[in-house]
C-alpha atoms as a PDB file:
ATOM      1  CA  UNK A   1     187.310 -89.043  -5.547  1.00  0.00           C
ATOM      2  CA  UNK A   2     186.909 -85.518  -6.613  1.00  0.00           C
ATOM      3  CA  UNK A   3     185.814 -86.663 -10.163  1.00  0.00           C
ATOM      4  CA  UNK A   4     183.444 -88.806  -8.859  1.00  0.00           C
ATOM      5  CA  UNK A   5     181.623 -86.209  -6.610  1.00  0.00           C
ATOM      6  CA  UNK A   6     181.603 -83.878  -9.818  1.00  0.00           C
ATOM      7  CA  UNK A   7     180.041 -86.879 -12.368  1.00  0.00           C
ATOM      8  CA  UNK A   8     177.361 -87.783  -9.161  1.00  0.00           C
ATOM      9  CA  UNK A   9     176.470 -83.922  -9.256  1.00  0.00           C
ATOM     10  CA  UNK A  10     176.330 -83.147 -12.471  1.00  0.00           C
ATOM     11  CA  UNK A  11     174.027 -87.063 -12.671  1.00  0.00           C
ATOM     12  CA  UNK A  12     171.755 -85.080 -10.494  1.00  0.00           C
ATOM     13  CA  UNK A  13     171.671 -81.694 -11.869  1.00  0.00           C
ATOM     14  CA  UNK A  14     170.558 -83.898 -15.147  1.00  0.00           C
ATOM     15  CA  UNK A  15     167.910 -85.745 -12.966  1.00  0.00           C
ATOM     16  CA  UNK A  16     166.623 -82.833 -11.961  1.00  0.00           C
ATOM     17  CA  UNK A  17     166.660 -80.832 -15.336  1.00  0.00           C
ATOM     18  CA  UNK A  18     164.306 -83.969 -17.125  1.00  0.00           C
ATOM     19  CA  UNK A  19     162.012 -84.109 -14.605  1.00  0.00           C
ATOM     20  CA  UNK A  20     160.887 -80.784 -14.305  1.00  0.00           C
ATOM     21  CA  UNK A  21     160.977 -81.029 -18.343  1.00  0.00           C
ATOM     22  CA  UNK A  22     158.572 -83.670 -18.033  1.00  0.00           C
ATOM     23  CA  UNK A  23     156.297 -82.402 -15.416  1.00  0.00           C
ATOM     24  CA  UNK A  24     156.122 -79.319 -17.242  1.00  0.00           C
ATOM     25  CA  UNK A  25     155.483 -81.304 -20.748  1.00  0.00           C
ATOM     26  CA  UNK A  26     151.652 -81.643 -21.983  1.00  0.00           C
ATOM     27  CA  UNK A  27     152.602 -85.511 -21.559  1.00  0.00           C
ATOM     28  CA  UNK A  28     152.801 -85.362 -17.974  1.00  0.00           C
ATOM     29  CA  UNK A  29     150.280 -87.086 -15.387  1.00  0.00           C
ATOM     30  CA  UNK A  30     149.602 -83.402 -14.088  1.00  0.00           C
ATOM     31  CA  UNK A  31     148.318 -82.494 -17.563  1.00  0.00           C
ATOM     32  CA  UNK A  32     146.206 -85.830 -18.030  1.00  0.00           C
ATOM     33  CA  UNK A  33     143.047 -84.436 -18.159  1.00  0.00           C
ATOM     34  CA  UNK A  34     143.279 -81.839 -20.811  1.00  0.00           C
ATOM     35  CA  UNK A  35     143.491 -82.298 -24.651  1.00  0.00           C
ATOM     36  CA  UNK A  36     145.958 -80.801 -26.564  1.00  0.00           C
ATOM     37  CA  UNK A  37     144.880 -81.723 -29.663  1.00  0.00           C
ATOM     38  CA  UNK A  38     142.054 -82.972 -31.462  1.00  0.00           C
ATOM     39  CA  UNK A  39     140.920 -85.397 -34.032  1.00  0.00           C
ATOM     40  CA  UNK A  40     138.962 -82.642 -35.667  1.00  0.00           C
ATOM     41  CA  UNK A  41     139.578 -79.581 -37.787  1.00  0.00           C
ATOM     42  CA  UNK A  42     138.870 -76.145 -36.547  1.00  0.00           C
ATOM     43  CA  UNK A  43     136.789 -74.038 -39.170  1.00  0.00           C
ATOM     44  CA  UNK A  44     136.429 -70.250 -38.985  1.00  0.00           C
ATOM     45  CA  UNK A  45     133.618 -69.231 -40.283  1.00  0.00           C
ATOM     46  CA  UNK A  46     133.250 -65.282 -42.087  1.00  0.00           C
ATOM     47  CA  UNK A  47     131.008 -62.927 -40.126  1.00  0.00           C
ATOM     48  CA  UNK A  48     129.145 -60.439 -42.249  1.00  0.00           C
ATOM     49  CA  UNK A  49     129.369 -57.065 -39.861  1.00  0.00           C
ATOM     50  CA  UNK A  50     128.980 -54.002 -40.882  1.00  0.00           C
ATOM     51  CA  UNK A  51     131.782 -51.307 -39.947  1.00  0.00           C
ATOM     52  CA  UNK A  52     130.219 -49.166 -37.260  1.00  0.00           C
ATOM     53  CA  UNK A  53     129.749 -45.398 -39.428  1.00  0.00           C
ATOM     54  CA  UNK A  54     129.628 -43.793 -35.845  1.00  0.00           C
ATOM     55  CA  UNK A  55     133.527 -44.122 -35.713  1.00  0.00           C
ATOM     56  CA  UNK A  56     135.825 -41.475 -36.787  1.00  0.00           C
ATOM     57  CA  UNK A  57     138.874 -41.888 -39.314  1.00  0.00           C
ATOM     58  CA  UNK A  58     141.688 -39.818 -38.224  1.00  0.00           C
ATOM     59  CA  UNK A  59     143.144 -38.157 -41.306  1.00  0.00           C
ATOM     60  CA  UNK A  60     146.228 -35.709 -41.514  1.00  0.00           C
ATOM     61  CA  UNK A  61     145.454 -32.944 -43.631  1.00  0.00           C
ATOM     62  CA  UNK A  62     148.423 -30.283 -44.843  1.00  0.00           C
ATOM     63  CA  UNK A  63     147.787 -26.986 -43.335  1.00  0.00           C
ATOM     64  CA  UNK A  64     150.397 -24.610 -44.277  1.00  0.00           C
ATOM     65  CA  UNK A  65     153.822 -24.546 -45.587  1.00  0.00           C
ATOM     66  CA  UNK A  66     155.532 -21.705 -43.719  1.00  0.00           C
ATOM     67  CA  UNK A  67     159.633 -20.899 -44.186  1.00  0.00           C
ATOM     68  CA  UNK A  68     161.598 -20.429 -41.170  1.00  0.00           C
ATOM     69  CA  UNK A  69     165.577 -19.496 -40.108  1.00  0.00           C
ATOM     70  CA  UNK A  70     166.523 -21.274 -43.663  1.00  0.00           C
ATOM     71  CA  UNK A  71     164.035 -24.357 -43.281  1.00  0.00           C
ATOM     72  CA  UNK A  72     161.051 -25.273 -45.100  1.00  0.00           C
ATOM     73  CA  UNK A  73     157.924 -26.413 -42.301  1.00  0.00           C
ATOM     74  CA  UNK A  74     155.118 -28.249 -43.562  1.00  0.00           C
ATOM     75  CA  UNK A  75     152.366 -28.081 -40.418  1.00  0.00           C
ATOM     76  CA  UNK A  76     149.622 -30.921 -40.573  1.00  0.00           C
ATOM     77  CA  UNK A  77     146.260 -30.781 -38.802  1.00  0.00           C
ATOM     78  CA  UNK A  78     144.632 -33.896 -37.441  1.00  0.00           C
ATOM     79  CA  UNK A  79     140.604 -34.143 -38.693  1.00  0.00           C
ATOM     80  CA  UNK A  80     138.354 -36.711 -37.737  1.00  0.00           C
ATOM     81  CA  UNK A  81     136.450 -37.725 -40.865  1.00  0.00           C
ATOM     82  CA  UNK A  82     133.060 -39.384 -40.326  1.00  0.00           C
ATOM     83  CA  UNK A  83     131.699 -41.709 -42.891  1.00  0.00           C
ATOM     84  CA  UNK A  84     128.226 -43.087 -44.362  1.00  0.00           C
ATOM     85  CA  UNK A  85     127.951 -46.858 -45.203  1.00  0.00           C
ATOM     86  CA  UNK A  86     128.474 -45.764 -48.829  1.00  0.00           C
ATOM     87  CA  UNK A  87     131.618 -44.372 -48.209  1.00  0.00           C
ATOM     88  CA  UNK A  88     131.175 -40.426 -48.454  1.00  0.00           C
ATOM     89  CA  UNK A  89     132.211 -38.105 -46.178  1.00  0.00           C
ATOM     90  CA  UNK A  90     129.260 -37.091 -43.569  1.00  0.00           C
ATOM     91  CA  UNK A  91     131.466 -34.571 -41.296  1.00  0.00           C
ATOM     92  CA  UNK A  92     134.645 -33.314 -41.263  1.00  0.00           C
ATOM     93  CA  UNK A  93     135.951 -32.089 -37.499  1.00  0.00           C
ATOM     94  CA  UNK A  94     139.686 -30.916 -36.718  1.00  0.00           C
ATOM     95  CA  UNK A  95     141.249 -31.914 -33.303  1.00  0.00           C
ATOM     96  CA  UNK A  96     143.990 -29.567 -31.860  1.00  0.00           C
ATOM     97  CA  UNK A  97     146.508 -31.622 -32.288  1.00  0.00           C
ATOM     98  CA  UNK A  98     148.833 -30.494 -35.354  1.00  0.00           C
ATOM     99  CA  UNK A  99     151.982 -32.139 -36.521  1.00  0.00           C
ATOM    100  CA  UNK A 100     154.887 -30.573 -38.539  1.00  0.00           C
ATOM    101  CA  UNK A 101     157.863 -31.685 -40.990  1.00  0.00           C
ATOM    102  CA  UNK A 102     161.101 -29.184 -41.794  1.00  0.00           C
ATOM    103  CA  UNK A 103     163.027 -29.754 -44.643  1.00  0.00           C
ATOM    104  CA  UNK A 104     166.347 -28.175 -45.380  1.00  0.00           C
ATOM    105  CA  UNK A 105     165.994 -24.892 -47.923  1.00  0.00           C
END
């Protein structure tokens, strides 16, 4: 008796478990109405843009190299580097924010 309540459970816990697989499946009469696929081929296309010159490149420049309590400290500064469409360097600007590496002497 016991085994049988245990099979007629775990039948429904099965039940349960495909339907909800199916429901939730693009197959399903919910999801009738919307394709999943189609019979033709998607094409991307290139898109000749520009890159926008009015955007700065962050660049990390070395600053100093200063020795300290037996360690060698490299200090960075952050610059924001403005280029033309040709590539050169229009303006130069450094931000406050600085970054630094110690090495072992």
């Amino acid at each position: 008796m016991k085994l049988l309540s245990h099979f007629t459970t775990f039948l429904f816990l099965c039940i349960i478990v495909a339907l909800v697989a199916y429901l939730d499946s693009p197959y399903s009469f919910i999801h009738s109405g919307y394709s999943y696929s189609s019979n033709q081929p998607a094409v991307a296309q290139p898109v000749d843009v520009e890159p926008p010159t009015d955007v700065p490149v962050l660049e990390n420049r070395l600053d100093r190299v200063e020795r300290m309590d037996g360690y060698y400290v490299e200090i960075y500064q952050e610059f924001e580097v403005y280029y033309d469409a040709a590539g050169k360097v229009i303006k130069r600007e450094p931000t406050s924010k600085t970054e630094s590496i110690r090495y072992w002497e």
